[in-house]
PDB file of N, CA and C in Angstrom:
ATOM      1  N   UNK A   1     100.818 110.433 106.227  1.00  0.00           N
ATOM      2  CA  UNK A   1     102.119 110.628 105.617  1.00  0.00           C
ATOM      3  C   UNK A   1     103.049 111.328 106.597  1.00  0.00           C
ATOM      4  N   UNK A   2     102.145 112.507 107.472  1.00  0.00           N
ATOM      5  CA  UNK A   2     103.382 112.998 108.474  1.00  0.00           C
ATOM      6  C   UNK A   2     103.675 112.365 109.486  1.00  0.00           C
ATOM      7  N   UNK A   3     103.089 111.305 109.936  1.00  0.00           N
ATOM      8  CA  UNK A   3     103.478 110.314 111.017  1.00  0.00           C
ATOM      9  C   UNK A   3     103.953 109.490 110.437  1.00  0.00           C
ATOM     10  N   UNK A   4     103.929 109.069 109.248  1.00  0.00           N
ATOM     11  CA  UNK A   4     105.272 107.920 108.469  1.00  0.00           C
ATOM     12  C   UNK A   4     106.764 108.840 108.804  1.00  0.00           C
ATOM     13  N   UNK A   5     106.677 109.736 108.121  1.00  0.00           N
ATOM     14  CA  UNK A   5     108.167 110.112 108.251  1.00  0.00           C
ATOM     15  C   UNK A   5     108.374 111.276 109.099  1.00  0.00           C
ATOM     16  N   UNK A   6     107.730 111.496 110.121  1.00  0.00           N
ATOM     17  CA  UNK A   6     108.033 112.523 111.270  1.00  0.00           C
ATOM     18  C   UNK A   6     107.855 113.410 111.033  1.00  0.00           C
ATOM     19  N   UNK A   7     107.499 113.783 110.210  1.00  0.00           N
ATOM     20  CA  UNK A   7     107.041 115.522 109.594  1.00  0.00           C
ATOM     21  C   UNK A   7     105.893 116.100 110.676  1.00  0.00           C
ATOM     22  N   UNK A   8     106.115 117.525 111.385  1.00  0.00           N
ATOM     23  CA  UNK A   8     105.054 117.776 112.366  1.00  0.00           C
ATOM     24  C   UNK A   8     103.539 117.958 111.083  1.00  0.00           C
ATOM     25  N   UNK A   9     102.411 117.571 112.077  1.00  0.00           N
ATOM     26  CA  UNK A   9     101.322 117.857 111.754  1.00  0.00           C
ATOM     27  C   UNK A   9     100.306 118.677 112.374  1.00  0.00           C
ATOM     28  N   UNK A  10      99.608 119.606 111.424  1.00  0.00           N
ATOM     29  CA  UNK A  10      99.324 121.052 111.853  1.00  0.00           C
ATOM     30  C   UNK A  10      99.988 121.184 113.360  1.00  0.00           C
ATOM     31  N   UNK A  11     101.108 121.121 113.099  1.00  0.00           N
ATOM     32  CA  UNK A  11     101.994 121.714 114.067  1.00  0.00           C
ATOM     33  C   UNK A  11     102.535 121.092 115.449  1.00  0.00           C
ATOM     34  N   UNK A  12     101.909 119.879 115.436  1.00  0.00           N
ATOM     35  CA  UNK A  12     102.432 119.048 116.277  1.00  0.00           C
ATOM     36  C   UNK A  12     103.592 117.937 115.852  1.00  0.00           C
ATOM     37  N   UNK A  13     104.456 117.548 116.617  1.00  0.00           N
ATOM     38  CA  UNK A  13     105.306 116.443 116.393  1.00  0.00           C
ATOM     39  C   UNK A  13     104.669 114.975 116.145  1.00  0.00           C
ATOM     40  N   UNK A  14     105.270 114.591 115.274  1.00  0.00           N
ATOM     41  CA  UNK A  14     104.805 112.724 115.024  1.00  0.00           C
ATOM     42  C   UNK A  14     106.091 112.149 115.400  1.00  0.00           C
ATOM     43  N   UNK A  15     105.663 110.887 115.511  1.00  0.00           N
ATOM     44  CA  UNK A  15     106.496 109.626 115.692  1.00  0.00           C
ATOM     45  C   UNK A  15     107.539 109.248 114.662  1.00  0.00           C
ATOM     46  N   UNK A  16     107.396 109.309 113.304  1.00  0.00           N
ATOM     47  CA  UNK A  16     108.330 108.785 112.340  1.00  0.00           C
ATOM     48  C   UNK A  16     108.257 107.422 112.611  1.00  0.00           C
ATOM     49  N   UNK A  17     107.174 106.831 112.483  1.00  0.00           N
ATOM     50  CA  UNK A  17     106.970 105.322 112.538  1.00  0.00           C
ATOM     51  C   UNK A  17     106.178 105.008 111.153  1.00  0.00           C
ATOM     52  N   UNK A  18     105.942 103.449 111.094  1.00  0.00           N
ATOM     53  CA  UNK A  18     105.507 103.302 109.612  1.00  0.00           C
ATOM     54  C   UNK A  18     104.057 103.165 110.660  1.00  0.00           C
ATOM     55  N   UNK A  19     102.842 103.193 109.357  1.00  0.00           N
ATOM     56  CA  UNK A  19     101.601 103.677 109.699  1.00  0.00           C
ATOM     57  C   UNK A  19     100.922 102.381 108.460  1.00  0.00           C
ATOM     58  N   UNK A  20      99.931 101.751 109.338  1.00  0.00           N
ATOM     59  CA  UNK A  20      99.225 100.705 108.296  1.00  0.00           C
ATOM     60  C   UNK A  20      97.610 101.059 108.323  1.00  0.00           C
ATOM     61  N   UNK A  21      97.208 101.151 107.015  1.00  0.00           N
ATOM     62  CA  UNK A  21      95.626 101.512 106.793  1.00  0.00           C
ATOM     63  C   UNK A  21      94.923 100.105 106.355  1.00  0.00           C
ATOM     64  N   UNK A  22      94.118  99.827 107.173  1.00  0.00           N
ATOM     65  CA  UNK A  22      93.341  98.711 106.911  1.00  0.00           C
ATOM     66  C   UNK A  22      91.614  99.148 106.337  1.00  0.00           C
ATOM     67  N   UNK A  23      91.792  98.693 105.348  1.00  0.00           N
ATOM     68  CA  UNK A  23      90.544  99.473 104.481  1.00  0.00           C
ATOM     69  C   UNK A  23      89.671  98.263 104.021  1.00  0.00           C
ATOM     70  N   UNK A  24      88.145  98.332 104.437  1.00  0.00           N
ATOM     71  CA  UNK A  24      87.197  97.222 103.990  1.00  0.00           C
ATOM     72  C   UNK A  24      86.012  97.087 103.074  1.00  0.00           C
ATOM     73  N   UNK A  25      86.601  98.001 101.793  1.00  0.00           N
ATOM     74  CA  UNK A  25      85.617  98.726 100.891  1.00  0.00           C
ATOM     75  C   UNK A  25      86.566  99.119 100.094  1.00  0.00           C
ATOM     76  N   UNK A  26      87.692  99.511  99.743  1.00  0.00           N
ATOM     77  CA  UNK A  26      88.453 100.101  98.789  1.00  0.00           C
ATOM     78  C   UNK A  26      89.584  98.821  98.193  1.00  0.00           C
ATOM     79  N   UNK A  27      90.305  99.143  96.830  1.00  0.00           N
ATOM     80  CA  UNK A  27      90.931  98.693  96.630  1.00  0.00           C
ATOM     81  C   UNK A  27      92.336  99.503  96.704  1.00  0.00           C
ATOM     82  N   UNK A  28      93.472  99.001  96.526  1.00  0.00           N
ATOM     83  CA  UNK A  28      94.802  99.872  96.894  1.00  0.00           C
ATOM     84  C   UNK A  28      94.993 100.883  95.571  1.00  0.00           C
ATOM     85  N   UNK A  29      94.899 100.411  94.527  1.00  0.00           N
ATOM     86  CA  UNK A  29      94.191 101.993  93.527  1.00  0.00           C
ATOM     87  C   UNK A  29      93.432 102.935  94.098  1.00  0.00           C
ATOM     88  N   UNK A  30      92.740 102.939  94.490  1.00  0.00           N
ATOM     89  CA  UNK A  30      91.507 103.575  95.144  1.00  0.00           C
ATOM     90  C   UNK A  30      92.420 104.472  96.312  1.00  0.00           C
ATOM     91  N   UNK A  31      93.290 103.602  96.920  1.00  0.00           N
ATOM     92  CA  UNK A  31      93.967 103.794  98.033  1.00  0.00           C
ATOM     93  C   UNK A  31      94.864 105.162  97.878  1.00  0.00           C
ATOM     94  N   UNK A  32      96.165 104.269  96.628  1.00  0.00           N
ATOM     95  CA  UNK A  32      97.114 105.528  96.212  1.00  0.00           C
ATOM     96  C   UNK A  32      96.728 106.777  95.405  1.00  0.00           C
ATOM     97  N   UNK A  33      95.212 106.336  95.008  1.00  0.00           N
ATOM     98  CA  UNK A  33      95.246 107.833  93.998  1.00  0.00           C
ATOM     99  C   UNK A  33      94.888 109.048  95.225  1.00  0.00           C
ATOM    100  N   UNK A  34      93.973 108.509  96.032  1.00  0.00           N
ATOM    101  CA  UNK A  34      93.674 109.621  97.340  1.00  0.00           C
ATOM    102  C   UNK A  34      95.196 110.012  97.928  1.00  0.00           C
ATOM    103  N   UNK A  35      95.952 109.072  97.957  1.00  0.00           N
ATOM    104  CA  UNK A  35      97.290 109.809  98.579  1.00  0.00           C
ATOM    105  C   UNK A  35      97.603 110.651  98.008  1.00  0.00           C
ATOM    106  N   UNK A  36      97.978 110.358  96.518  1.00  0.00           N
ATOM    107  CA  UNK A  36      98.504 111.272  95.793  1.00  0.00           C
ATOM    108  C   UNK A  36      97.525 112.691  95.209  1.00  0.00           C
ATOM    109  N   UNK A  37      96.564 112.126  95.656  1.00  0.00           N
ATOM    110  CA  UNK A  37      95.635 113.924  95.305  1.00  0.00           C
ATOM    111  C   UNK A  37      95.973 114.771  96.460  1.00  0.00           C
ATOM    112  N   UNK A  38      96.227 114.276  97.525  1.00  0.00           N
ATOM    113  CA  UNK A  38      96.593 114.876  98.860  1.00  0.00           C
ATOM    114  C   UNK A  38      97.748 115.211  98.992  1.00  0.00           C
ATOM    115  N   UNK A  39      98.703 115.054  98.154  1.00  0.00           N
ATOM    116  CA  UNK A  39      99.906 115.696  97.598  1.00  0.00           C
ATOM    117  C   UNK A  39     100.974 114.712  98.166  1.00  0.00           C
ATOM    118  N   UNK A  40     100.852 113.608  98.059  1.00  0.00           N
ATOM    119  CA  UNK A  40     101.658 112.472  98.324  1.00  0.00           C
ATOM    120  C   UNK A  40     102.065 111.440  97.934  1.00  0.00           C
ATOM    121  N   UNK A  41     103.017 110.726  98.212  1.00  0.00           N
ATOM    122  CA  UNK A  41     103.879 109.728  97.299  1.00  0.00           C
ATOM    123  C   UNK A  41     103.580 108.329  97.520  1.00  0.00           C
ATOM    124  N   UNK A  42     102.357 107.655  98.217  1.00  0.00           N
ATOM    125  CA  UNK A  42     102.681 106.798  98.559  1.00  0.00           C
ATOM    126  C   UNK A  42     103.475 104.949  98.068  1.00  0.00           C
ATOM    127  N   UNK A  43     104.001 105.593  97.134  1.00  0.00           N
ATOM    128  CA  UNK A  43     104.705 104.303  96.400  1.00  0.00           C
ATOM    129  C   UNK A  43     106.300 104.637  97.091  1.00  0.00           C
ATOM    130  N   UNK A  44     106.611 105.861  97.316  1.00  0.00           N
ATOM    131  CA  UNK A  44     107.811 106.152  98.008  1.00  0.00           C
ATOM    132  C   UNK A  44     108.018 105.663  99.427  1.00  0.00           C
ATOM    133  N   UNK A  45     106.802 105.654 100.478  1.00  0.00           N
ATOM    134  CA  UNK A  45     106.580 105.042 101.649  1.00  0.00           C
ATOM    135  C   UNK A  45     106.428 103.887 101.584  1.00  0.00           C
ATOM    136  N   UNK A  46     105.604 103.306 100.670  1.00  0.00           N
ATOM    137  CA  UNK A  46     105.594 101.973 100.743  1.00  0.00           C
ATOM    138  C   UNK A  46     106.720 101.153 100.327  1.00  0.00           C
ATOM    139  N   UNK A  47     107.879 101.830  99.318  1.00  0.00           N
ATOM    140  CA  UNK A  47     108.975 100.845  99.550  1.00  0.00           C
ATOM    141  C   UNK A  47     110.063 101.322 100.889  1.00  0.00           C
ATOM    142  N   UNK A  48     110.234 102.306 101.164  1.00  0.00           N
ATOM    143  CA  UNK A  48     110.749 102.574 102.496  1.00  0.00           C
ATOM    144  C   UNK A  48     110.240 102.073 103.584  1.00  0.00           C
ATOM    145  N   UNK A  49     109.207 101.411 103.797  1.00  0.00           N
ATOM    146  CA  UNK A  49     108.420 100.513 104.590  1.00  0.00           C
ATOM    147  C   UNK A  49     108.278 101.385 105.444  1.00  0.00           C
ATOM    148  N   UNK A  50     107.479 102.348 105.232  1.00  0.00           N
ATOM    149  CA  UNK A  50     106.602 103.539 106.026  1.00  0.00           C
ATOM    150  C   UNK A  50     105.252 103.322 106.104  1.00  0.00           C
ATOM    151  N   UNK A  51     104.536 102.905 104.879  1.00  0.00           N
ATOM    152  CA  UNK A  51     103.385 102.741 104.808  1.00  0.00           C
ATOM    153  C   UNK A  51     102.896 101.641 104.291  1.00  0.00           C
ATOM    154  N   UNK A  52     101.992 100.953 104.743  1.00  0.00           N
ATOM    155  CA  UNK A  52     101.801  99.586 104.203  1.00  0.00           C
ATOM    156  C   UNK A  52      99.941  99.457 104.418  1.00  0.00           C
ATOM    157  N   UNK A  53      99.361  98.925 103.174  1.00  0.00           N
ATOM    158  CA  UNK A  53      98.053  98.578 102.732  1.00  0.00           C
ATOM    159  C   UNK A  53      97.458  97.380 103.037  1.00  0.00           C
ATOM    160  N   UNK A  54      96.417  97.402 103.913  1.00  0.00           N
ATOM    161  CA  UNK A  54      95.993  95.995 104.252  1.00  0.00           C
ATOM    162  C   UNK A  54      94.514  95.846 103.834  1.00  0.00           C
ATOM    163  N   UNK A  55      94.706  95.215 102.888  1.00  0.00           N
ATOM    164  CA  UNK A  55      93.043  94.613 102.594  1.00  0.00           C
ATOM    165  C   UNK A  55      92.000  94.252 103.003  1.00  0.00           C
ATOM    166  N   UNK A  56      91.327  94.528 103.856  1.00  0.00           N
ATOM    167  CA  UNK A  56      90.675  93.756 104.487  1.00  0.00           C
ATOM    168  C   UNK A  56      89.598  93.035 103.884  1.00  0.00           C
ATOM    169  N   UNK A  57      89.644  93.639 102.676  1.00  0.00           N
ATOM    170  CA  UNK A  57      88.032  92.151 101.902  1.00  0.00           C
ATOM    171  C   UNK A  57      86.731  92.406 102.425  1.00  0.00           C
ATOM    172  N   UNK A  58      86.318  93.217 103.426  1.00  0.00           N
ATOM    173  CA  UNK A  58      85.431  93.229 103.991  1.00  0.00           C
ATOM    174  C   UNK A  58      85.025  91.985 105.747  1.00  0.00           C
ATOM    175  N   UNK A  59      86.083  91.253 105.556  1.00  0.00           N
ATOM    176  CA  UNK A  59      86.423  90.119 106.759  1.00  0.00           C
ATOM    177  C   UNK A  59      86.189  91.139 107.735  1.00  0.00           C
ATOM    178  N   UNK A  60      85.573  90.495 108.736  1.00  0.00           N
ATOM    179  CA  UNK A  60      85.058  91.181 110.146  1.00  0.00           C
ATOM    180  C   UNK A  60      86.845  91.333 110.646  1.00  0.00           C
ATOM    181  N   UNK A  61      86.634  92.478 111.246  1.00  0.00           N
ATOM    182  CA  UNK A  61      88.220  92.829 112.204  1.00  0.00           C
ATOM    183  C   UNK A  61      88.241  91.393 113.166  1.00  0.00           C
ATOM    184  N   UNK A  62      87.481  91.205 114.373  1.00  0.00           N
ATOM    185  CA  UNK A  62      88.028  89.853 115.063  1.00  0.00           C
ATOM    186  C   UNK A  62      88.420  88.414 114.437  1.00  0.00           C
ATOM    187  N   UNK A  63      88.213  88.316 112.920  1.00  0.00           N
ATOM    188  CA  UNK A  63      89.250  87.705 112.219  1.00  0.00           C
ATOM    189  C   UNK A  63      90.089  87.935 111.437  1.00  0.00           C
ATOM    190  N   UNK A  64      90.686  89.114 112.078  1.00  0.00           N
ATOM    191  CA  UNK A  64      91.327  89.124 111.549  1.00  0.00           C
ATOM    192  C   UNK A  64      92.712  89.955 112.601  1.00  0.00           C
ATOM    193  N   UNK A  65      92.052  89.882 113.676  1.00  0.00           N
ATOM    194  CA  UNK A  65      93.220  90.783 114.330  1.00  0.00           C
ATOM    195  C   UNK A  65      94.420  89.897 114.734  1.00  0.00           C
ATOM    196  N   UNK A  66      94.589  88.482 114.932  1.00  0.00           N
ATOM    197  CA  UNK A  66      96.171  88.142 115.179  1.00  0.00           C
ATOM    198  C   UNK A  66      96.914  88.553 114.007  1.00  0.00           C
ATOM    199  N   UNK A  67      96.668  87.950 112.406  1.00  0.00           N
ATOM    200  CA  UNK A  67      96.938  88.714 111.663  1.00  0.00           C
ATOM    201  C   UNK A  67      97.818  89.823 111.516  1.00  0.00           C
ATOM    202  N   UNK A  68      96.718  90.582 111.858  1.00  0.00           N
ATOM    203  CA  UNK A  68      97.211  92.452 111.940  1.00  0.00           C
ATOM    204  C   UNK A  68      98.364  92.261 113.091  1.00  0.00           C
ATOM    205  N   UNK A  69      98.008  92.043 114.203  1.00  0.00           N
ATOM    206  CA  UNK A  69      98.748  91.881 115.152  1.00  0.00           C
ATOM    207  C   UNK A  69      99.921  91.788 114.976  1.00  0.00           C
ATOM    208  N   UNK A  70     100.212  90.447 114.187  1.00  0.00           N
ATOM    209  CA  UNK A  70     101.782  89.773 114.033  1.00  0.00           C
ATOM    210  C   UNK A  70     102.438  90.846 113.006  1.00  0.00           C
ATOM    211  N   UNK A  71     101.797  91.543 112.136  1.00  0.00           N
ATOM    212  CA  UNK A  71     102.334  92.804 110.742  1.00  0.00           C
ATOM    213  C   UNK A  71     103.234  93.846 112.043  1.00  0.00           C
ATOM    214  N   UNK A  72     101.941  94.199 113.024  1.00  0.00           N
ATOM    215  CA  UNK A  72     102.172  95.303 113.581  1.00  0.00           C
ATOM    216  C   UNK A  72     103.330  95.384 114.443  1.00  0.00           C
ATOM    217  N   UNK A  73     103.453  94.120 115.265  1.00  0.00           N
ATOM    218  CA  UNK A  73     104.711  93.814 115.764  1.00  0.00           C
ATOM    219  C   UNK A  73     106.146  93.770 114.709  1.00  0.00           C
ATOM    220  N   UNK A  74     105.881  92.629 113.658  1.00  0.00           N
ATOM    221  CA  UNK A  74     106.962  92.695 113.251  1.00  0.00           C
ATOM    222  C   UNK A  74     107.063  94.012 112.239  1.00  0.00           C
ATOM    223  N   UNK A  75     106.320  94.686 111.949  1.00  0.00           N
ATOM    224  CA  UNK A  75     106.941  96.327 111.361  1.00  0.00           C
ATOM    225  C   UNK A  75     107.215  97.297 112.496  1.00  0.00           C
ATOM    226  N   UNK A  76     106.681  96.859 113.197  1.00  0.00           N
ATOM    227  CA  UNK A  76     107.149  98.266 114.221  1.00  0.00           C
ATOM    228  C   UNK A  76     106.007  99.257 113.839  1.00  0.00           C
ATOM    229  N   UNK A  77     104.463  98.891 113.542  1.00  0.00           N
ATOM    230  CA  UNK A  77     103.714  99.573 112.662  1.00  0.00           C
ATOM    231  C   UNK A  77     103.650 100.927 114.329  1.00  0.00           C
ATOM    232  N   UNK A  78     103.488 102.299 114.331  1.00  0.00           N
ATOM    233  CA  UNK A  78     103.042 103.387 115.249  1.00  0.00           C
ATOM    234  C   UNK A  78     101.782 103.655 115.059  1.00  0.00           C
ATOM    235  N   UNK A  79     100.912 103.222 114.080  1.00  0.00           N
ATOM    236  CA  UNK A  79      99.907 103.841 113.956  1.00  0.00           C
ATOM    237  C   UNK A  79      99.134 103.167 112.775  1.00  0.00           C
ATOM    238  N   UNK A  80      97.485 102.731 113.014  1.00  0.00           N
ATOM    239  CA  UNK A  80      97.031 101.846 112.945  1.00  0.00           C
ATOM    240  C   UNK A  80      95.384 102.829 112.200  1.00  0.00           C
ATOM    241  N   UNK A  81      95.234 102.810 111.436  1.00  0.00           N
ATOM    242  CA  UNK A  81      94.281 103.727 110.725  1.00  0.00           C
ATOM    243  C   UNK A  81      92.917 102.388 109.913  1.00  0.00           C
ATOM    244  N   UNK A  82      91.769 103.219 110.121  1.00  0.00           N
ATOM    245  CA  UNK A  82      90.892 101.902 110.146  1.00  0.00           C
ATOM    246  C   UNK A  82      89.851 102.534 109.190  1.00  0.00           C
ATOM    247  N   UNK A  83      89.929 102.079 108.084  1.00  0.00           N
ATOM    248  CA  UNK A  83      88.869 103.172 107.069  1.00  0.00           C
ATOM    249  C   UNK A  83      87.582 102.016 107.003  1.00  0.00           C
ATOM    250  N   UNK A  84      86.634 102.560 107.097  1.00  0.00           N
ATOM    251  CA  UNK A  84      85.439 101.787 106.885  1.00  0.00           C
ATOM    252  C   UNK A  84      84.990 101.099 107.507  1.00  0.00           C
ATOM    253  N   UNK A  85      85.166 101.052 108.885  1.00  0.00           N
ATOM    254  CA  UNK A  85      85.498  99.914 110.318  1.00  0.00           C
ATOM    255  C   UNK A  85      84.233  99.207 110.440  1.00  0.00           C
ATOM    256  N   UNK A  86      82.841 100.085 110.310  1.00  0.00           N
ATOM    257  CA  UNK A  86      81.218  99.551 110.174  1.00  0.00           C
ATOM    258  C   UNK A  86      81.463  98.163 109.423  1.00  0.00           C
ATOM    259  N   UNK A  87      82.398  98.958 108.303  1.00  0.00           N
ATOM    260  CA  UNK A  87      81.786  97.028 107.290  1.00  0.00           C
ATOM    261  C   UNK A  87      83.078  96.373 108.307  1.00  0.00           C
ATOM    262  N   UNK A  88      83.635  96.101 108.980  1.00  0.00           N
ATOM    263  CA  UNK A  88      84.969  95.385 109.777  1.00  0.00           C
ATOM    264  C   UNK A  88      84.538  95.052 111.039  1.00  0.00           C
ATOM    265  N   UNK A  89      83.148  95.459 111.085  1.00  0.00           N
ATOM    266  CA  UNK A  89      82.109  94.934 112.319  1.00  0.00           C
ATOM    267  C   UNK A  89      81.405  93.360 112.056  1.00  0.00           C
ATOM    268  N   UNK A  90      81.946  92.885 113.396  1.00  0.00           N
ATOM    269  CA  UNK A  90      80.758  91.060 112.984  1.00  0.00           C
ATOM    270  C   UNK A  90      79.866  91.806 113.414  1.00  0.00           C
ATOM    271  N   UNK A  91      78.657  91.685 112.578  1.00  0.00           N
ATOM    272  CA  UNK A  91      77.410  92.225 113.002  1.00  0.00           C
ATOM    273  C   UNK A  91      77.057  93.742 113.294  1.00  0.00           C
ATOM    274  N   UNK A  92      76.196  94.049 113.797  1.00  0.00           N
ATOM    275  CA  UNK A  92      75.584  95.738 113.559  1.00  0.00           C
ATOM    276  C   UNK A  92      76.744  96.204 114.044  1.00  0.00           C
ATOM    277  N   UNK A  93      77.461  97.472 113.510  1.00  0.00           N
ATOM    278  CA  UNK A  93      78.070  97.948 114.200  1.00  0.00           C
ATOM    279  C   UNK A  93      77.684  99.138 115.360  1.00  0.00           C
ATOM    280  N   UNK A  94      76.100  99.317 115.923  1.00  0.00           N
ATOM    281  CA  UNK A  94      76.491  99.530 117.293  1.00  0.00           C
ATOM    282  C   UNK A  94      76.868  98.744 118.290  1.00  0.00           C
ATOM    283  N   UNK A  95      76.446  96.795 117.633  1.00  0.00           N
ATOM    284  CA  UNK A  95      76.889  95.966 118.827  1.00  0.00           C
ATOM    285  C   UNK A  95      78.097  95.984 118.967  1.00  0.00           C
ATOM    286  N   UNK A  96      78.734  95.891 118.308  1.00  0.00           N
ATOM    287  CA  UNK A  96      80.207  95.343 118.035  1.00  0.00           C
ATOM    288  C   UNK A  96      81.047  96.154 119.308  1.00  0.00           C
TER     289      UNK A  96
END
């Protein structure tokens, strides 16, 4: 949330860029209630196009990265957050 809208974090400066969480185990309920226990709005970011939710279904990341790619370019995404990345592994994730 403090790198969506530039707010320093524990005391450092952020970017004020929008920030996309690609999650491969949760649903976006799952998603906003953790924001908001963490004392945050994220329905306010997400229409200010600060923050944006990407599903991943469990789909391995290398199919899915042009995808992401083309979001990240055309939002201007700064920051790229990867919850659950093991299941977003083709195969074991020490190979990967």
């Amino acid at each position: 949330m403090a790198y969506a809208t530039g707010e320093p974090f524990l005391g450092m400066p952020t970017h004020g860029r929008p920030v996309i969480y690609l999650d491969w185990e949760d649903t976006p309920a799952v998603f906003y209630r953790r924001i908001r226990r963490l004392g945050g709005w994220p329905e306010i970011l997400v229409k200010r196009g600060l923050l944006y939710y990407w599903p991943a279904k469990g789909i391995p990341l290398t199919q899915q990265v042009d995808a992401i790619r083309t979001k990240v370019i055309k939002d201007n995404i700064g920051l790229i957050i990867l919850d659950s990345i093991a299941v977003g592994c083709d195969g074991p994730a020490e190979d990967s």
